[in-house]
Protein backbone atom coordinates (compact mmCIF):
# COMPACT_ATOMS: atom_id res chain seq x y z
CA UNK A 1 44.85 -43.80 -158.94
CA UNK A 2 42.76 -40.52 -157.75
CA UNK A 3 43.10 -37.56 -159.03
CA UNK A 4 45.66 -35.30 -157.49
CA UNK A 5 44.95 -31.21 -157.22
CA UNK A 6 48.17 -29.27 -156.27
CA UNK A 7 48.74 -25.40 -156.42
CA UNK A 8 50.49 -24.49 -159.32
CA UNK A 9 54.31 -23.40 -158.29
CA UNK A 10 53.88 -26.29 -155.42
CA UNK A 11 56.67 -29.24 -156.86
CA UNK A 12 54.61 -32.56 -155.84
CA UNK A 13 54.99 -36.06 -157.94
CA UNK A 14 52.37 -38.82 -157.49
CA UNK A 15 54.23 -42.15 -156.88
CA UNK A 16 52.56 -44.75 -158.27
CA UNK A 17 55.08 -48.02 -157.72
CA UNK A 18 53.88 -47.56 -153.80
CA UNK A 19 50.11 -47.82 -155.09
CA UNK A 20 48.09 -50.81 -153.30
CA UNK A 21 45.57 -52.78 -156.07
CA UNK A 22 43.72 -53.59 -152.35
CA UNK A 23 43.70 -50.46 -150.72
CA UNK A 24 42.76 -46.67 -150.93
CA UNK A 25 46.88 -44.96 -150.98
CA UNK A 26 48.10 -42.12 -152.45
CA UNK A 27 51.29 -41.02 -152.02
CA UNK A 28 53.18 -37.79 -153.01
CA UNK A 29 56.76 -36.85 -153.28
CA UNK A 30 57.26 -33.07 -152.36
CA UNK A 31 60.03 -31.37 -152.68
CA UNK A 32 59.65 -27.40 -151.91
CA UNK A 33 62.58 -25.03 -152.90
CA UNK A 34 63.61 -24.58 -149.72
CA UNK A 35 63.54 -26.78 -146.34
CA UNK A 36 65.34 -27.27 -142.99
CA UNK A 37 69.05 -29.42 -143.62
CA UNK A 38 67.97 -32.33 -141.42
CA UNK A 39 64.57 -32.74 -143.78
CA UNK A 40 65.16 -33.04 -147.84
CA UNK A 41 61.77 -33.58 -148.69
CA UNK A 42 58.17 -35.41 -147.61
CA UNK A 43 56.11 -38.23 -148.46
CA UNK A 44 53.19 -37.74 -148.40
CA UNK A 45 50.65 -40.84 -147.84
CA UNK A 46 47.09 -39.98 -148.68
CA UNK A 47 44.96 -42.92 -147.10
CA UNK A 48 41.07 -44.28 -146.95
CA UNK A 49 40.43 -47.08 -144.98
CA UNK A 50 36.64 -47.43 -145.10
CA UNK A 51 35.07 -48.79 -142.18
CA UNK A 52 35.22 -52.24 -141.67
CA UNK A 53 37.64 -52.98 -143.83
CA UNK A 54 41.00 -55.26 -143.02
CA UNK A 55 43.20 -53.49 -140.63
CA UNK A 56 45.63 -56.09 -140.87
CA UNK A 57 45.97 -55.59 -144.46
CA UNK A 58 46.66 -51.56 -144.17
CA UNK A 59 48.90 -52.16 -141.19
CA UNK A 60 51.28 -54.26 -143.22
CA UNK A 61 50.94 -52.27 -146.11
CA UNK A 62 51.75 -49.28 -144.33
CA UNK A 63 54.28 -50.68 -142.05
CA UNK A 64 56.22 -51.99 -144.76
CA UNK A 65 56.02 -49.13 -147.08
CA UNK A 66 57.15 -46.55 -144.55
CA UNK A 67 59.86 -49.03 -143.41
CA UNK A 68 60.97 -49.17 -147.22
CA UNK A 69 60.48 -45.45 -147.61
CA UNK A 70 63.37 -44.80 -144.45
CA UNK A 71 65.28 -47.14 -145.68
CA UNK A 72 65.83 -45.14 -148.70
CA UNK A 73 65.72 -41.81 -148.15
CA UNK A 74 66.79 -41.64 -145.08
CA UNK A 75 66.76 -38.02 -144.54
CA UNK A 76 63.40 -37.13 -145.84
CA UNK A 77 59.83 -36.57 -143.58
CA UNK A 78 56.87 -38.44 -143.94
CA UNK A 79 53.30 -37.18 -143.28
CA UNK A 80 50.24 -39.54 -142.99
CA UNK A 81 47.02 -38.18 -143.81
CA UNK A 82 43.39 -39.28 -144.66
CA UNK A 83 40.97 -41.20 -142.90
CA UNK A 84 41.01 -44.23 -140.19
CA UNK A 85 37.91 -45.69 -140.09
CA UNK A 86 37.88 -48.18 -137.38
């Protein structure tokens, strides 16, 4: 796993049982002091995907990890960030 740099007073947990041994994931569990009711917290997916690389493989992966995510914790967001090579 990368190295993960949050802002001190920011409440964010790395989650490594959704790591990949395959792929470049991150993914963060935030959970701020205060949000909207509909929204508990975020996920937060930190992703490479170099160029040239399987897209079937990250599709599944993150098909399958977002479905389990939903599934749950139902009432939390999910944000998707990093880089898509094609």
């Amino acid at each position: 796993m990368g190295a993960i740099y949050v802002k001190s007073g920011i409440y964010c947990y790395p989650l490594p049982d959704l790591s990949h041994d395959n792929l470049e994931v991150l993914w963060l569990l935030y959970r701020p002091n205060s949000m909207p009711r509909e929204v508990t917290h975020l996920f937060i997916g930190a992703i490479y995907h170099p160029p040239k690389a399987n897209n079937f493989d990250m599709t599944e992966y993150l098909i399958s990890t977002m479905d389990q995510l939903t599934r749950s914790h139902p009432n939390a967001g999910m944000l998707l960030l990093g880089d898509f090579n094609p």
